[in-house]
N, C-alpha and C. Protein backbone atom coordinates (compact mmCIF):
# COMPACT_ATOMS: atom_id res chain seq x y z
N UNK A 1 0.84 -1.19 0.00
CA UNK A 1 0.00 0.00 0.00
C UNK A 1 0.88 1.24 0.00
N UNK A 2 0.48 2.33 -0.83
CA UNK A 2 0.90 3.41 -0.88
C UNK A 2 0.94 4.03 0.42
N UNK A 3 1.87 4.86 0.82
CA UNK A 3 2.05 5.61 2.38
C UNK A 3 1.86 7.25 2.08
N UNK A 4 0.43 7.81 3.08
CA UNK A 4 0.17 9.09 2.40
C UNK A 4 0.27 10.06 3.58
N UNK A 5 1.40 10.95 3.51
CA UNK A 5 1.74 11.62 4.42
C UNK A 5 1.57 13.25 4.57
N UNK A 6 1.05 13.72 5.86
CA UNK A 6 0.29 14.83 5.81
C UNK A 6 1.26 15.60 6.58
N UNK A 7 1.78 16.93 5.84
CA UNK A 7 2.96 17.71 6.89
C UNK A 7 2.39 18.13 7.84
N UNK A 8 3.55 18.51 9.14
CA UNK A 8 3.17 19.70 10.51
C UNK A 8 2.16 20.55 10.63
N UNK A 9 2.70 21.29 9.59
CA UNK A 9 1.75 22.47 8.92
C UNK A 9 0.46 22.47 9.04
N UNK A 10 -0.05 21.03 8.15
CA UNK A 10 -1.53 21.04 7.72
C UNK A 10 -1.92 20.40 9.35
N UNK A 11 -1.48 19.31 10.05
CA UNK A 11 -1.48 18.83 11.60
C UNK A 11 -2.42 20.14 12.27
N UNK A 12 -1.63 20.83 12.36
CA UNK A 12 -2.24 22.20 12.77
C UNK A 12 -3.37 22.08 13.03
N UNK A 13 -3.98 22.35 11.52
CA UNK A 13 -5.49 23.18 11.42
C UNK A 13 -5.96 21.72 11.13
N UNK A 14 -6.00 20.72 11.10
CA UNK A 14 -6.89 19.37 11.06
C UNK A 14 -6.36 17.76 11.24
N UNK A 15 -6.74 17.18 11.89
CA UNK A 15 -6.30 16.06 12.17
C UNK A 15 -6.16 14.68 11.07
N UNK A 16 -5.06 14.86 10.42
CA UNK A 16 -4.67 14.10 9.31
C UNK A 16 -3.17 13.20 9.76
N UNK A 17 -3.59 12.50 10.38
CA UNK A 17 -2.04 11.15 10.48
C UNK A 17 -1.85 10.42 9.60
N UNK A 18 -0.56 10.47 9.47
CA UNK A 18 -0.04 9.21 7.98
C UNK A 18 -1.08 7.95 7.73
N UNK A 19 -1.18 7.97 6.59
CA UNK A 19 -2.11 6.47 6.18
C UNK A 19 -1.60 5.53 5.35
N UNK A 20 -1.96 4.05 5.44
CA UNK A 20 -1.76 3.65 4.13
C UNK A 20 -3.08 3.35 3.23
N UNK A 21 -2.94 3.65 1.95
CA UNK A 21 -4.05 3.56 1.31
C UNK A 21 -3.57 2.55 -0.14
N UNK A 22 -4.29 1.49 -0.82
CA UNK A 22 -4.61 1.49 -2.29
C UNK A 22 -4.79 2.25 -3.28
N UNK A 23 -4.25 2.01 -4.26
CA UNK A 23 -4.69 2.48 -5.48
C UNK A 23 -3.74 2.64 -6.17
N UNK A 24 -4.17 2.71 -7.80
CA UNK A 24 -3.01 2.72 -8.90
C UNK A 24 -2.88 4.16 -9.36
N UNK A 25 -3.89 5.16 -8.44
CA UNK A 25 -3.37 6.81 -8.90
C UNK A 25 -3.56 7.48 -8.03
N UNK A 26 -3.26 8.86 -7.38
CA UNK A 26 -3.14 9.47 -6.47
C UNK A 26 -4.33 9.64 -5.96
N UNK A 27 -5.42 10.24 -7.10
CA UNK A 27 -6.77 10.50 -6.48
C UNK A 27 -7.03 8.74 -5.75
N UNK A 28 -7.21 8.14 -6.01
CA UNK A 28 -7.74 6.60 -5.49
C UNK A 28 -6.97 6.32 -4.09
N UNK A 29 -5.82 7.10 -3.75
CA UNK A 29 -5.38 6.54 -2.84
C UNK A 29 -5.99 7.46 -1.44
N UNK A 30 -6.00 8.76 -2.46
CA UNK A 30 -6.77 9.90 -1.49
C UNK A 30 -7.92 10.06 -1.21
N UNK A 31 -8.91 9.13 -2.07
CA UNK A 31 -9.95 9.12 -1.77
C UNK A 31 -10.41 7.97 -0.62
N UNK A 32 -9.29 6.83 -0.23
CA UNK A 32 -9.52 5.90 0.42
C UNK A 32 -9.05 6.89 2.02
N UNK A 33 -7.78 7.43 1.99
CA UNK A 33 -7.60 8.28 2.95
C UNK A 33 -9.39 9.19 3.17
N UNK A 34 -9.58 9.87 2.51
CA UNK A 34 -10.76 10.83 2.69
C UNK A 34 -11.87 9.86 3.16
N UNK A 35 -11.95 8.86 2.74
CA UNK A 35 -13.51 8.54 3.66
C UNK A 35 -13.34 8.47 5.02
N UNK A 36 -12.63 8.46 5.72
CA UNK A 36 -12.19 8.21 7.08
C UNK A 36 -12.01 9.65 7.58
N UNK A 37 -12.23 11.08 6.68
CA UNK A 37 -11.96 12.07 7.08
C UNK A 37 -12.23 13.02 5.99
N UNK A 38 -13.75 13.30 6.31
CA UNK A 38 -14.60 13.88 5.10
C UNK A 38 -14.06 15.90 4.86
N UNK A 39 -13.55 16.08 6.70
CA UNK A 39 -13.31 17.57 6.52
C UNK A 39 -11.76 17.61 6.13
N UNK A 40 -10.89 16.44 6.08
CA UNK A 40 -9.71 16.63 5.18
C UNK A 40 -10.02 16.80 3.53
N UNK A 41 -10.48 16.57 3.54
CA UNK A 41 -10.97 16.32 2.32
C UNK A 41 -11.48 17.79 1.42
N UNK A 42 -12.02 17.89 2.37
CA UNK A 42 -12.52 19.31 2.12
C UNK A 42 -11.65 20.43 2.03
N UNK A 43 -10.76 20.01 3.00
CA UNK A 43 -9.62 20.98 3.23
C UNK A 43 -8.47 20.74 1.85
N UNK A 44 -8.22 19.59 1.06
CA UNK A 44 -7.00 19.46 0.21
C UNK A 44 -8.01 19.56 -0.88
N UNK A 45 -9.06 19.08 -1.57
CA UNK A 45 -9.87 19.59 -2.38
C UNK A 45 -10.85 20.32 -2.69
N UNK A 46 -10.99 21.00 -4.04
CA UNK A 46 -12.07 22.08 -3.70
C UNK A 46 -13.39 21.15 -4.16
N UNK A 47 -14.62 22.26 -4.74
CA UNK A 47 -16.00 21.35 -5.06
C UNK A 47 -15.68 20.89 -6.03
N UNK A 48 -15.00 20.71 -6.80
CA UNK A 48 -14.79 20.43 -8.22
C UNK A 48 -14.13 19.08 -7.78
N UNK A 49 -13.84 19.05 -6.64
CA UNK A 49 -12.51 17.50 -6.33
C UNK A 49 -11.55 17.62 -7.02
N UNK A 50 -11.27 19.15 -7.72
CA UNK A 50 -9.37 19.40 -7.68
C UNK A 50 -8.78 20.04 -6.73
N UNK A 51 -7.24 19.84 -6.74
CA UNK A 51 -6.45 20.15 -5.92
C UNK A 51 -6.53 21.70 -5.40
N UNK A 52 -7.29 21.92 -4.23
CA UNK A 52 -7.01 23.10 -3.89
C UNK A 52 -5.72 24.34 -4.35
N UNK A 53 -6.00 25.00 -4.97
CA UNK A 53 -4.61 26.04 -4.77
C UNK A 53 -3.45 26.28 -4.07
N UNK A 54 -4.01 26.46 -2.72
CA UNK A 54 -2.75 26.39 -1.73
C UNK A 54 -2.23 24.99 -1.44
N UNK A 55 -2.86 23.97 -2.04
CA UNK A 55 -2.00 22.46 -1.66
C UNK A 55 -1.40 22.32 -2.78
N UNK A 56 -0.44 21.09 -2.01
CA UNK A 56 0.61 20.87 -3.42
C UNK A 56 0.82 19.58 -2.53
N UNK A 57 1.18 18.30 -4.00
CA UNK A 57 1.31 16.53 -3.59
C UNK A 57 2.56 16.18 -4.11
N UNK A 58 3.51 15.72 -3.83
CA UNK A 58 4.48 15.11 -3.62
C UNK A 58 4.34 13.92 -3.72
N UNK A 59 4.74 13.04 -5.50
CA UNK A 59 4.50 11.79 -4.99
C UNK A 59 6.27 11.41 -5.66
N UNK A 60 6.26 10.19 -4.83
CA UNK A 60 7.95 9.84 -4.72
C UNK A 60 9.09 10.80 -5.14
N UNK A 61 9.09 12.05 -4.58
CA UNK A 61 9.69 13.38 -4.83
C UNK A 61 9.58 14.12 -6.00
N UNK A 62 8.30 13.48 -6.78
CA UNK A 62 7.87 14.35 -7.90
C UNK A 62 6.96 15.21 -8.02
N UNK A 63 6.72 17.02 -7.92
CA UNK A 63 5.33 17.13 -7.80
C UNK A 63 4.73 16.57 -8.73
N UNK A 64 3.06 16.71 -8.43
CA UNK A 64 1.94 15.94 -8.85
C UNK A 64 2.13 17.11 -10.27
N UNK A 65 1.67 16.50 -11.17
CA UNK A 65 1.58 16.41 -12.82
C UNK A 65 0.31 17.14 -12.89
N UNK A 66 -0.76 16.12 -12.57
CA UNK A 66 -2.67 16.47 -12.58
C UNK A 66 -3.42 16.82 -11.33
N UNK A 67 -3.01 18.01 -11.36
CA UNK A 67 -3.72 18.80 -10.12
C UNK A 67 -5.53 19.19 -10.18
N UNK A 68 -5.93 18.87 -11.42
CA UNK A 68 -7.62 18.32 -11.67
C UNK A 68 -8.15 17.26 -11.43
N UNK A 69 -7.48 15.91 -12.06
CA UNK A 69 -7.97 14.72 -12.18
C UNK A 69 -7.41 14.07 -10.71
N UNK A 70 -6.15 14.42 -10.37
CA UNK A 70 -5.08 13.54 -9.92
C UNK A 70 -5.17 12.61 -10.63
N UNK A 71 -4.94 12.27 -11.33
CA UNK A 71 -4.24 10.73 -11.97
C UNK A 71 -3.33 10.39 -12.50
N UNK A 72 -2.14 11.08 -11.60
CA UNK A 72 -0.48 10.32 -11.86
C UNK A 72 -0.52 8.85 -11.10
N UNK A 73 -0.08 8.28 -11.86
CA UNK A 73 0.35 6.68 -11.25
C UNK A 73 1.08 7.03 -9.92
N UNK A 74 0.77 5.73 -9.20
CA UNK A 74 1.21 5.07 -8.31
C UNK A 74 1.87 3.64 -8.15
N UNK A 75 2.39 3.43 -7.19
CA UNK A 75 3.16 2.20 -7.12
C UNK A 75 2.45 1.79 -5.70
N UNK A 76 2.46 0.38 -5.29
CA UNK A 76 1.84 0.16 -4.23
C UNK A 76 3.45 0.65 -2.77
N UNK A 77 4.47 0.62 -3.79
CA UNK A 77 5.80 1.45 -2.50
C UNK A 77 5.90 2.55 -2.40
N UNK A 78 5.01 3.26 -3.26
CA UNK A 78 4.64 5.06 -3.46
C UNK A 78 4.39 5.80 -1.84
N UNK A 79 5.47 7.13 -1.81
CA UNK A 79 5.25 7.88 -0.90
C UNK A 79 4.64 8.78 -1.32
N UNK A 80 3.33 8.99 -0.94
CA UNK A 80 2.87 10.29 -1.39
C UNK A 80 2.51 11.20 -0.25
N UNK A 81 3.06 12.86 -0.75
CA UNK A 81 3.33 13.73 0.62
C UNK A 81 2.41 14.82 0.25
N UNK A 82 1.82 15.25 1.34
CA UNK A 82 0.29 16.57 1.05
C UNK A 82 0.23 17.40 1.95
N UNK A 83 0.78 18.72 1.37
CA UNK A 83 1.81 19.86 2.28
C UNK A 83 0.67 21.08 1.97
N UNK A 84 0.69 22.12 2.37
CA UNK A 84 0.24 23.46 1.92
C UNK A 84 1.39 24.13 1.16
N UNK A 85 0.85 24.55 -0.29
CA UNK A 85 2.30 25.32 -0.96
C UNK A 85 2.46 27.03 0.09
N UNK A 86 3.42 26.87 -0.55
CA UNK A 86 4.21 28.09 0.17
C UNK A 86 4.25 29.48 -0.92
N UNK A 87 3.98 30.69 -0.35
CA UNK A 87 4.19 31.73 -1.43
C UNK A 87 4.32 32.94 -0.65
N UNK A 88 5.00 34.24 -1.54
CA UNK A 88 5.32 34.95 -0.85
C UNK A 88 6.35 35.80 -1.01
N UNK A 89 7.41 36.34 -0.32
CA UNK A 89 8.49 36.97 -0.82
C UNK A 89 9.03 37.90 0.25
């Protein structure tokens, strides 16, 4: 199973602990994470079920590709990491 890891940061403002989840693409693995935690969910996607703006996914040190669909592959040894982006100056 894929290992889906939620930074400090987001800890904060909602209770998201590392998971392992299934699936052969990011959304599938996040959606198995999200049923167990409907207001994370809410929080990393918007109504549309794309990637919020201020988030950004990290999967095996690559950012995520499809920030609409999510559907970059996965591996079942896949780390995938779900941070708040950073901006500013």
């Amino acid at each position: 199973m894929a290992r889906v890891v939620f930074t400090a940061n987001l800890k904060r403002h909602i209770d998201c602990p590392p998971a392992e989840a299934d699936g052969g693409t990011v959304r599938e693995a996040l959606e198995a994470v999200f049923r167990g935690n409907e207001r994370l969910r809410g929080y990393v996607l918007d109504d549309q079920s794309a990637l919020r703006r201020h988030m950004a996914v990290v999967v095996d040190g690559r950012p995520l590709r499809d920030r609409v669909h999510l559907s970059d592959p996965i591996a079942p040894t896949s780390a995938i990491y779900v941070l708040q982006a950073l901006s500013g100056g």
